[in-house]
N, C-alpha and C. Protein backbone atom coordinates (compact mmCIF):
# COMPACT_ATOMS: atom_id res chain seq x y z
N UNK A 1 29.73 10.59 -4.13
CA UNK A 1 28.98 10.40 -2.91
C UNK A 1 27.50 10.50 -3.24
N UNK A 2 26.64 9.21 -2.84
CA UNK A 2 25.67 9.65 -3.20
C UNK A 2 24.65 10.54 -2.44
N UNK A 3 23.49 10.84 -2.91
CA UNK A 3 22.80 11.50 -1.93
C UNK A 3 22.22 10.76 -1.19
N UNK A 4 21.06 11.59 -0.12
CA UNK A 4 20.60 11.14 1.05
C UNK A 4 19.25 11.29 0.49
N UNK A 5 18.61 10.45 0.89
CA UNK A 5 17.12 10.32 0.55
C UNK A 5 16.17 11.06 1.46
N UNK A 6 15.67 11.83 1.13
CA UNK A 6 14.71 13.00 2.03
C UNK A 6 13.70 12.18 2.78
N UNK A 7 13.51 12.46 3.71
CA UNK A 7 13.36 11.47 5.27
C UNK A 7 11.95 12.34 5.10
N UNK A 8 11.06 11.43 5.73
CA UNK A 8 9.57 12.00 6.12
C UNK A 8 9.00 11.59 7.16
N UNK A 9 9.05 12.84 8.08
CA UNK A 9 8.18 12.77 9.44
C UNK A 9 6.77 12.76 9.52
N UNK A 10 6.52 11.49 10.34
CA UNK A 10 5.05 11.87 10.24
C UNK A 10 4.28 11.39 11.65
N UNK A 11 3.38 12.57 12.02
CA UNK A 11 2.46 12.25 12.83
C UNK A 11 1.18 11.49 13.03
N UNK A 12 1.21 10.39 13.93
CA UNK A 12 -0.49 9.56 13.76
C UNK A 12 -0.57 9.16 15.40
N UNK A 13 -2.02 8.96 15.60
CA UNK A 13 -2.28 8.66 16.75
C UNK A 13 -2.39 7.17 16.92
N UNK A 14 -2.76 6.14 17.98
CA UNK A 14 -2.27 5.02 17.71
C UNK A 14 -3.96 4.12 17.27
N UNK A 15 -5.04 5.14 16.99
CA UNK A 15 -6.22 4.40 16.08
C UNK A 15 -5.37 4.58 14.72
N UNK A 16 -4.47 5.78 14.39
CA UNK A 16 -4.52 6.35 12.89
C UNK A 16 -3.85 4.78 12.32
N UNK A 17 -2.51 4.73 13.44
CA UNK A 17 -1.79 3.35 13.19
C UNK A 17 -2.40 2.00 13.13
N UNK A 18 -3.64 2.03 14.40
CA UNK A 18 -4.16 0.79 13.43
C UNK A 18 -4.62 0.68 12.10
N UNK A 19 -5.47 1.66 11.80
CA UNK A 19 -5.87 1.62 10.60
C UNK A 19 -5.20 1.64 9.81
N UNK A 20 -4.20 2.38 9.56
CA UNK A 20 -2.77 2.25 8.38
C UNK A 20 -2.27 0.70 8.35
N UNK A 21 -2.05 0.05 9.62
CA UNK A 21 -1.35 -1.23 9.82
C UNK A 21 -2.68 -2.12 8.93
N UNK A 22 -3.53 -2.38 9.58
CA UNK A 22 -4.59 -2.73 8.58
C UNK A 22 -4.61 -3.19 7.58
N UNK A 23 -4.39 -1.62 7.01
CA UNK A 23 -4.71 -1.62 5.68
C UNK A 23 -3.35 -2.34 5.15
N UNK A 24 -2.31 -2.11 4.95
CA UNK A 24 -0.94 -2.20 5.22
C UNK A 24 -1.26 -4.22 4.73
N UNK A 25 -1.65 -4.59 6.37
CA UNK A 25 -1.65 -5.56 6.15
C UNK A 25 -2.19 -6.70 5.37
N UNK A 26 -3.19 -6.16 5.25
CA UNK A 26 -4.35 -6.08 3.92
C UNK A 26 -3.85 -6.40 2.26
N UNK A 27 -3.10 -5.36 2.08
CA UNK A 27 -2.14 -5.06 0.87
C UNK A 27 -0.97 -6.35 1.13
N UNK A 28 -0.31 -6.55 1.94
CA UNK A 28 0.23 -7.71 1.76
C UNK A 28 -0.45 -9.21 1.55
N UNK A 29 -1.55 -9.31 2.43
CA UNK A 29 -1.99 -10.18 2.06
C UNK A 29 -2.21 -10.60 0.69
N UNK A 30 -2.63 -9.35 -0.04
CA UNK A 30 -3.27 -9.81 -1.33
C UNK A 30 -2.57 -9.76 -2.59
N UNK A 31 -0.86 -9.26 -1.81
CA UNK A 31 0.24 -9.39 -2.83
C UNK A 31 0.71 -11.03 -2.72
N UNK A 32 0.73 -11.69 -1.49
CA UNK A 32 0.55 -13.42 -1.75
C UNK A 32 0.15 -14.14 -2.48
N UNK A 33 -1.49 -13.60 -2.43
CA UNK A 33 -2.24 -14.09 -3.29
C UNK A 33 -1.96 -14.26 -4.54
N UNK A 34 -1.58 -12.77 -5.01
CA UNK A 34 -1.26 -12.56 -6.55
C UNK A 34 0.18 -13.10 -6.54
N UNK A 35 1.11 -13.51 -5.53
CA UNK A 35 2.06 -14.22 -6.22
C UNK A 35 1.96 -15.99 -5.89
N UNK A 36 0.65 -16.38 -5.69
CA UNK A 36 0.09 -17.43 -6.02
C UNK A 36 0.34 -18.18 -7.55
N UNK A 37 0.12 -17.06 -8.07
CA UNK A 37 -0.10 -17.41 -9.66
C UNK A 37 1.17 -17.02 -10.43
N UNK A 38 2.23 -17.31 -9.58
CA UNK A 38 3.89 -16.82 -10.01
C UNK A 38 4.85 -18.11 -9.19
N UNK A 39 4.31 -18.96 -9.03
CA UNK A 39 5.00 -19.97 -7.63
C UNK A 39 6.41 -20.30 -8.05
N UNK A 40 7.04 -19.88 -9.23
CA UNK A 40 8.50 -20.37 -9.66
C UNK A 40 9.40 -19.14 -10.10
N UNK A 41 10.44 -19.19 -9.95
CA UNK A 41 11.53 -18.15 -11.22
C UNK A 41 12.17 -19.07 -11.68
N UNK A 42 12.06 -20.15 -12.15
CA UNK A 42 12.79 -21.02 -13.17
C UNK A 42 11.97 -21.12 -14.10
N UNK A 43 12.24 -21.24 -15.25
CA UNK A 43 12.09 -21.93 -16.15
C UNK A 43 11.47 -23.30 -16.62
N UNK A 44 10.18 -23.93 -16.79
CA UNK A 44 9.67 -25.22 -16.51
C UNK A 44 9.99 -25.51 -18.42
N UNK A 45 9.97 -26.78 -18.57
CA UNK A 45 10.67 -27.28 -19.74
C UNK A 45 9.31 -26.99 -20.87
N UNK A 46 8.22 -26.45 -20.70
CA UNK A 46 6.76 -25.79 -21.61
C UNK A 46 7.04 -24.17 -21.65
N UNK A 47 8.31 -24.09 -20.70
CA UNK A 47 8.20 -22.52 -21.06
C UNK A 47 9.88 -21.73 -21.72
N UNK A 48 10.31 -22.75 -22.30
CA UNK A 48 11.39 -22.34 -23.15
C UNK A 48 11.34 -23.54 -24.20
N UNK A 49 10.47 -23.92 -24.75
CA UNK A 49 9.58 -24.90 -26.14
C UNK A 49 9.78 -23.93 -27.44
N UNK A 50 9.70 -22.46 -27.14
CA UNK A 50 9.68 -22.00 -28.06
C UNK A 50 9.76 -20.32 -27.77
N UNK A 51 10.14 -19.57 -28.69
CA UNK A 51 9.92 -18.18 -28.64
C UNK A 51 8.82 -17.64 -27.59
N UNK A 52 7.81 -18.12 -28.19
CA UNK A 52 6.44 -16.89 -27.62
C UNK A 52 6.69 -17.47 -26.34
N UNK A 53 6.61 -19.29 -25.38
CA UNK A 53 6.28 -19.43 -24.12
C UNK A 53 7.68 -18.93 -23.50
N UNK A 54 8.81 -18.38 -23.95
CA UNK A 54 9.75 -18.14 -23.24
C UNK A 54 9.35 -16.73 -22.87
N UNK A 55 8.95 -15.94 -24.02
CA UNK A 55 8.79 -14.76 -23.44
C UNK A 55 7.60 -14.39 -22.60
N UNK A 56 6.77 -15.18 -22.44
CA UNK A 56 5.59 -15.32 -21.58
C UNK A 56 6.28 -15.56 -20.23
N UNK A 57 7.00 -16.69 -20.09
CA UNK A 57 7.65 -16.73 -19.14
C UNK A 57 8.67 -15.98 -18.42
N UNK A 58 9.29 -14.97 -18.98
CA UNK A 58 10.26 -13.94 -19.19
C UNK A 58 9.22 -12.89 -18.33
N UNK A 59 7.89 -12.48 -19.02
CA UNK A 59 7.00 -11.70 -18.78
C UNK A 59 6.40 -11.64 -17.05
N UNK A 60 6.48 -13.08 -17.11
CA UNK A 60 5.76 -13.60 -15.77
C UNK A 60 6.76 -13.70 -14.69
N UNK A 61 8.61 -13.63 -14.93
CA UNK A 61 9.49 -13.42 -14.05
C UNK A 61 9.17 -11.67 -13.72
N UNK A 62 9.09 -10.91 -14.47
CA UNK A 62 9.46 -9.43 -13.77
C UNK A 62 8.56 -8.97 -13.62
N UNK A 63 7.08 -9.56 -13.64
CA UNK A 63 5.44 -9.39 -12.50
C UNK A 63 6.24 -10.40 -11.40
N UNK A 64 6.56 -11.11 -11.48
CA UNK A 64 6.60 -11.77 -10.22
C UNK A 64 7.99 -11.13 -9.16
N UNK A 65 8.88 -10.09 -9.84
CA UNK A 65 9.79 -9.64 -9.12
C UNK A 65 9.06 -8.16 -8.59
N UNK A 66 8.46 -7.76 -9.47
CA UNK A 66 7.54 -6.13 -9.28
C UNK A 66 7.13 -6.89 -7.96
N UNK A 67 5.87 -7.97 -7.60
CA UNK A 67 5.28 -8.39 -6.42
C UNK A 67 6.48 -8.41 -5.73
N UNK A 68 7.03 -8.91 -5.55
CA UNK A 68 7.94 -9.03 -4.48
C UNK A 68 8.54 -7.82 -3.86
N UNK A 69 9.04 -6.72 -4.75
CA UNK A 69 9.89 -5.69 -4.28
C UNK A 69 8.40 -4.95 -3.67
N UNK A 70 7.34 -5.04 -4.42
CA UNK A 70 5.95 -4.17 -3.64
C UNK A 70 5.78 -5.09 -1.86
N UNK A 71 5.61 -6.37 -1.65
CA UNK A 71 5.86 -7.09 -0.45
C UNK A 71 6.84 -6.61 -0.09
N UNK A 72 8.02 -6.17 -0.18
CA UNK A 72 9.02 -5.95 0.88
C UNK A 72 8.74 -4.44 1.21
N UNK A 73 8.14 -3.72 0.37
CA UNK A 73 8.06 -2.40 0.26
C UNK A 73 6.97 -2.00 1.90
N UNK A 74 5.92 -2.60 1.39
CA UNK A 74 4.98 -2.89 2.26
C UNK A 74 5.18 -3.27 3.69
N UNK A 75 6.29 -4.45 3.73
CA UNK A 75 6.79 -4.76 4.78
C UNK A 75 7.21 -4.00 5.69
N UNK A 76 8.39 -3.43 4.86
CA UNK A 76 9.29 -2.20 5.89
C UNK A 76 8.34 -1.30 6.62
N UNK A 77 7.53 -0.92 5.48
CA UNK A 77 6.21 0.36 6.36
C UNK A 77 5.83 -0.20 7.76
N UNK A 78 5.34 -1.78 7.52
CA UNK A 78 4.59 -2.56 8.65
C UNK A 78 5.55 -2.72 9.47
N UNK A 79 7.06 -2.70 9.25
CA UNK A 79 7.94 -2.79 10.43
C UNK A 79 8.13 -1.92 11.18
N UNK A 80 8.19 -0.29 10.66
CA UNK A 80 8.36 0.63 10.65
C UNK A 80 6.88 0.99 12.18
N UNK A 81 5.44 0.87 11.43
CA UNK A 81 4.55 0.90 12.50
C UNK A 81 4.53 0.69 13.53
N UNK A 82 5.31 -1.12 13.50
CA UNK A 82 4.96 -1.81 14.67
C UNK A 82 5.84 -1.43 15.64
N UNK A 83 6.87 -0.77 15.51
CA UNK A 83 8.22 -0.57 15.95
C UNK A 83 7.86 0.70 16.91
N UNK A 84 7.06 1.58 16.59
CA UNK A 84 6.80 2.68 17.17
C UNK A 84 4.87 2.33 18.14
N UNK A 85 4.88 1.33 17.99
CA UNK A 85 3.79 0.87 18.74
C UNK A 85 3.72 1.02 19.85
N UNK A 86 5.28 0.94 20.35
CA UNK A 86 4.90 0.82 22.09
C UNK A 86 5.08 1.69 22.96
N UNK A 87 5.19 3.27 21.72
CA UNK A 87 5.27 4.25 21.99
C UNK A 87 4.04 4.77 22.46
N UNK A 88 3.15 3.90 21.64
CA UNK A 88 1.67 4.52 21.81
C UNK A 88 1.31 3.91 22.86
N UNK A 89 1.80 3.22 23.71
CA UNK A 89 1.55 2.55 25.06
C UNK A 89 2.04 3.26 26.31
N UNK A 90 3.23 3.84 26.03
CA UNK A 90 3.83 4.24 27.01
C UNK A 90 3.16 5.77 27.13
N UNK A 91 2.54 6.42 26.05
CA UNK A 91 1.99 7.83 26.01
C UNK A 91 0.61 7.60 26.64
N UNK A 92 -0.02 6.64 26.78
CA UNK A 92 -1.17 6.67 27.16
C UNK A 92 -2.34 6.21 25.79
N UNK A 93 -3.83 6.49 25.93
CA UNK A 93 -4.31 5.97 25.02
C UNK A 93 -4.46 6.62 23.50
N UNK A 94 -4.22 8.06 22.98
CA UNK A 94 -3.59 8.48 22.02
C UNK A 94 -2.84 9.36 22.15
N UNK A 95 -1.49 8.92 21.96
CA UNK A 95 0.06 9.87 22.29
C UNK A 95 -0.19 10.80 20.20
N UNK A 96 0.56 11.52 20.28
CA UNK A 96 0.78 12.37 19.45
C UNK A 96 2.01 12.64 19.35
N UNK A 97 2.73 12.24 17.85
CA UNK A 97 4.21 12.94 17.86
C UNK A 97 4.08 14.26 17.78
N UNK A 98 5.43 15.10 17.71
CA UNK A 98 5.55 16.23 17.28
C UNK A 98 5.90 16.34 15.49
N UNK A 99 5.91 15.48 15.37
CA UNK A 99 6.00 14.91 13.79
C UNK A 99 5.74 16.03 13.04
N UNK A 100 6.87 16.78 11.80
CA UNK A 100 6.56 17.59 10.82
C UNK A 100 5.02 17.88 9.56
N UNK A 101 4.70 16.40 9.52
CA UNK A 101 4.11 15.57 8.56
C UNK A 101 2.55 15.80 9.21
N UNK A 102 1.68 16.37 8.57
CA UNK A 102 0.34 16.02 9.18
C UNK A 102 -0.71 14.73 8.26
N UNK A 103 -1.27 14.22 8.87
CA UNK A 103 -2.27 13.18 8.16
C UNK A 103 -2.97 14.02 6.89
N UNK A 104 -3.17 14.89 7.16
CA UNK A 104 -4.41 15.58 6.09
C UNK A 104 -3.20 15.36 4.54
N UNK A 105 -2.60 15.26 5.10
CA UNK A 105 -1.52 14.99 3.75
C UNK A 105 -1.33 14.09 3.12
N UNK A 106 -1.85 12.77 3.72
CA UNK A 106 -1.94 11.10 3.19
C UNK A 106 -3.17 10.95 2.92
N UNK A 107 -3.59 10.72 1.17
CA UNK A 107 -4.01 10.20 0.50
C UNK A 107 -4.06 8.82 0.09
N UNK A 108 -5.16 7.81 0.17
CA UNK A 108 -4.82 6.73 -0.37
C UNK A 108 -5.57 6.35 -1.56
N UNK A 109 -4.85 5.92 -2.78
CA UNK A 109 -5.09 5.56 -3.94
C UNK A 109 -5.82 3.90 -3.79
N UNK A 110 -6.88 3.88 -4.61
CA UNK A 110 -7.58 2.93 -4.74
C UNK A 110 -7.71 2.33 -6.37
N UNK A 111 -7.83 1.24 -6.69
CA UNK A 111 -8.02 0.99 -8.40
C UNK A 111 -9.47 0.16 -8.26
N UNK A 112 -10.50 0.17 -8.83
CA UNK A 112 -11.59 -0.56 -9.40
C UNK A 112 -11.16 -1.69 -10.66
N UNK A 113 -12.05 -2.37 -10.48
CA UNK A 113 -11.79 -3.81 -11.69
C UNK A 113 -11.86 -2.91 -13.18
N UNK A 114 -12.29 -2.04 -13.55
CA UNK A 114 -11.96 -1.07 -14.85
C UNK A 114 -10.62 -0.54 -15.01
N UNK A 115 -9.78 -0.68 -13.82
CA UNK A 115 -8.76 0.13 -14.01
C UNK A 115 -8.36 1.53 -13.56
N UNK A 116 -9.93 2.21 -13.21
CA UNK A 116 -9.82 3.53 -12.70
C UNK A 116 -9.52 3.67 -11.31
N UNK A 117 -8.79 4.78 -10.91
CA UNK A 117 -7.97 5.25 -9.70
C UNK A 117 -9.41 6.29 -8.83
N UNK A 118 -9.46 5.58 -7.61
CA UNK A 118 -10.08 6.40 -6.79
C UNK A 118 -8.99 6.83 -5.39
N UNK A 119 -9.12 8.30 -4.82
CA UNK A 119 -8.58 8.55 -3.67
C UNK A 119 -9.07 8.64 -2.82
N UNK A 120 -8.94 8.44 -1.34
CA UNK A 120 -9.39 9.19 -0.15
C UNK A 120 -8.49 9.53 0.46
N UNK A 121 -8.89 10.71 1.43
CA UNK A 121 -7.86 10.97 2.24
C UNK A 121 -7.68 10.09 3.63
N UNK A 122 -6.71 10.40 4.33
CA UNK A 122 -6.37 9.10 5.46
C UNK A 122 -7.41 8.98 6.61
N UNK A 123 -7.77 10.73 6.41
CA UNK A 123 -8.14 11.31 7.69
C UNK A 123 -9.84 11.22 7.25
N UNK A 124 -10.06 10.72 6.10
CA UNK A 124 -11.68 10.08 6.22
C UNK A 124 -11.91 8.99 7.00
N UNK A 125 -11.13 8.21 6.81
CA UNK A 125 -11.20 6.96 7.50
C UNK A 125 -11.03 7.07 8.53
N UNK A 126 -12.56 5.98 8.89
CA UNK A 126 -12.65 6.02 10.61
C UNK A 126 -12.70 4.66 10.88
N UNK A 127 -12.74 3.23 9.96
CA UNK A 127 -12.63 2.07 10.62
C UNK A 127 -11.74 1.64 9.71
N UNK A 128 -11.47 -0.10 9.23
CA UNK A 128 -10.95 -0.71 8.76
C UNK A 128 -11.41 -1.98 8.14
N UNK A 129 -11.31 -1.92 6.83
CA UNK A 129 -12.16 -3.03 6.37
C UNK A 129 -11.80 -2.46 4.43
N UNK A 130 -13.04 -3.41 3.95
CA UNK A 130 -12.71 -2.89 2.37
C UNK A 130 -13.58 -2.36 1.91
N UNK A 131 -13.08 -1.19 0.83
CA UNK A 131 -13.61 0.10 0.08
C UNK A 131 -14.35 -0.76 -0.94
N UNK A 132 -15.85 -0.68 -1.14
CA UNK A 132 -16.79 -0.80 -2.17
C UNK A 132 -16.72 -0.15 -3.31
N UNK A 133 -16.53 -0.28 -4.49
CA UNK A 133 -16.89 0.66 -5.86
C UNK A 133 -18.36 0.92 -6.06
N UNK A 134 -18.95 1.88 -5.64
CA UNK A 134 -20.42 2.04 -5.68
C UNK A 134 -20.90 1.94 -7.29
N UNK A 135 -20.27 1.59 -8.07
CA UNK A 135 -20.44 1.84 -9.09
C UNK A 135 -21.02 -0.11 -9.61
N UNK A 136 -19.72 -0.86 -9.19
CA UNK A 136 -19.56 -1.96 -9.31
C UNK A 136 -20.46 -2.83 -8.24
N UNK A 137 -19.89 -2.59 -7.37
CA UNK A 137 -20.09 -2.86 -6.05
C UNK A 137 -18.85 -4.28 -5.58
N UNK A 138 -18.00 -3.99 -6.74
CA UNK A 138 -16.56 -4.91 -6.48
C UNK A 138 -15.83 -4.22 -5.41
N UNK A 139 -14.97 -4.87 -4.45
CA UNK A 139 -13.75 -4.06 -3.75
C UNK A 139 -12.83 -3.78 -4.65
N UNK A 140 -12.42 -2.00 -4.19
CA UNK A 140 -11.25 -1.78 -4.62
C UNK A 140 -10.03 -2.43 -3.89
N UNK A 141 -8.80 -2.26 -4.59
CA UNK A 141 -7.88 -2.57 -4.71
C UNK A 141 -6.67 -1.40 -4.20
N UNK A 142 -6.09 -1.29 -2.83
CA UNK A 142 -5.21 -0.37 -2.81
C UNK A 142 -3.84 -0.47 -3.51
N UNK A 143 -3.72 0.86 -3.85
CA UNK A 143 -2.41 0.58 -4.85
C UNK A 143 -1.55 1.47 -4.42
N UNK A 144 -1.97 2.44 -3.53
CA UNK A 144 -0.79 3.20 -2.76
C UNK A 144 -1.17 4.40 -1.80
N UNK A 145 -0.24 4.91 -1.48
CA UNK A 145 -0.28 6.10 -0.35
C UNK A 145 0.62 6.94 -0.67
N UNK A 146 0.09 8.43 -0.99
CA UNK A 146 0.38 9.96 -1.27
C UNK A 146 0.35 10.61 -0.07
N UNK A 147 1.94 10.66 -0.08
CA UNK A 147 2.00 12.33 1.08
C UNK A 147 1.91 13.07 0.05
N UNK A 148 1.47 14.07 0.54
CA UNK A 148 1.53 15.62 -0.43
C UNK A 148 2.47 16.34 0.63
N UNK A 149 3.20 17.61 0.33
CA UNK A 149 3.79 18.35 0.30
C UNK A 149 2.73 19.38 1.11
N UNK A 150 1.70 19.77 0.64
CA UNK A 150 0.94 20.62 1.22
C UNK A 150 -0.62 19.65 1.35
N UNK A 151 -0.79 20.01 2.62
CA UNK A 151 -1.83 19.37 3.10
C UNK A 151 -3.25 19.65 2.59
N UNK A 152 -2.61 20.88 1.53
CA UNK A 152 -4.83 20.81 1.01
C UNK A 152 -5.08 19.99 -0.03
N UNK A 153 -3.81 19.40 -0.78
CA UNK A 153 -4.09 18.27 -1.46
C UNK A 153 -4.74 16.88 -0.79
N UNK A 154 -6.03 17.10 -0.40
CA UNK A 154 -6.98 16.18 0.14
C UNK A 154 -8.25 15.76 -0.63
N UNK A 155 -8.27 16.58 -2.19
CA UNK A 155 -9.81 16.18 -2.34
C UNK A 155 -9.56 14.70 -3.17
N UNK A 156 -10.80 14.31 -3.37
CA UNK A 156 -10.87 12.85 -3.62
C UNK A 156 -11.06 12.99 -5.21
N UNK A 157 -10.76 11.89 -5.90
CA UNK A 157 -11.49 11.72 -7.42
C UNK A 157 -11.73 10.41 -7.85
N UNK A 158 -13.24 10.55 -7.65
CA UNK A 158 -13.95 9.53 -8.08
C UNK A 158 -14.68 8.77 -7.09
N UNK A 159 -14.04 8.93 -5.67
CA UNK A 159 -14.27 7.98 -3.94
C UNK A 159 -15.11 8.78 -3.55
N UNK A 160 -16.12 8.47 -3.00
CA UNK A 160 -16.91 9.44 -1.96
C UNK A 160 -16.68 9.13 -0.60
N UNK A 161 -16.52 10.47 -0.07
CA UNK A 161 -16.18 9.99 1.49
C UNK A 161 -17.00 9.60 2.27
C-alpha cells in the first residue's frame, strides 16, 4: 500500500492569489516559449545520421519532457487557484482561510542569466510583474516556490527586497 502524500494547507488572501496566479502564469508562459525550441519527439532523418546527432536528439527529448512535466506541474497549481477563486468572492473583498500554512513560509526562488539563485519571500511582494537582477539588469527567471516548515525561513540570498 502505498503512502499518502503529505497535503499542505495554505492560507492567502485573494491580492496574495493574484499575485501567485500571475506569477504562476508567467512561468507557464515562458515554459512555451522554451518548448518552442523542442517542437517534435520524433526523430527527424539529421538526427539519427549518426551517433553524436542521435544523442543530441535523445538529449533534446528528456529537456523537452522535463518542460512539459514542469507545464503540467504549474498547471495544476493554476487550477488549484482558480478553483478557490470564488471563494474569495463570496467572503467579500479579502476572505482569509483558516489554513495551517502561513505565507511568511513561501519563498520564491529566482535564477539570473549566470546561473545564480536569488530568493524572496512571498510576503515581499506587493505587485506583479518581473524581478530585475540589479546586478545585470536582465530579468530573472522563476524557478520555484519553497514552503518552509517554519516560517522564519524568510531571509533572502542575493534578492533585495
Amino acid at each position: 500500500m502505498a503512502a499518502a502524500q503529505p497535503r499542505l494547507a495554505l492560507s492567502i488572501t485573494a491580492g496574495q492569489a493574484d499575485i501567485l496566479l500571475d506569477a504562476l502564469c508567467t512561468r507557464s508562459v515562458e515554459t512555451d516559449n522554451y518548448l518552442l525550441s523542442y517542437p517534435k519527439n520524433e526523430p527527424g532523418k539529421t538526427d539519427t545520421c549518426c551517433d553524436a546527432h542521435l544523442a543530441r536528439f535523445e538529449q533534446r527529448a528528456l529537456q523537452r519532457m522535463a518542460l512539459l512535466e514542469r507545464k503540467a506541474e504549474v498547471q495544476q497549481i493554476i487550477d488549484l487557484i482558480e478553483a478557490i477563486r470564488p471563494a474569495f468572492k463570496a467572503f467579500g473583498p479579502a476572505p482569509q482561510s483558516t489554513a495551517a500554512v502561513d505565507l511568511f513560509g513561501v519563498t520564491l526562488v529566482y535564477r539570473d542569466g549566470a546561473g545564480r539563485t536569488h530568493e524572496q519571500p512571498l510576503t515581499d511582494i506587493t505587485s506583479a510583474g518581473t524581478l530585475i537582477d540589479p546586478d545585470s539588469g536582465s530579468d530573472l527567471e522563476l524557478v520555484a516556490a519553497l514552503v518552509a516548515a517554519d516560517p522564519a525561513r524568510t531571509e533572502t540570498q542575493g534578492a533585495t527586497p
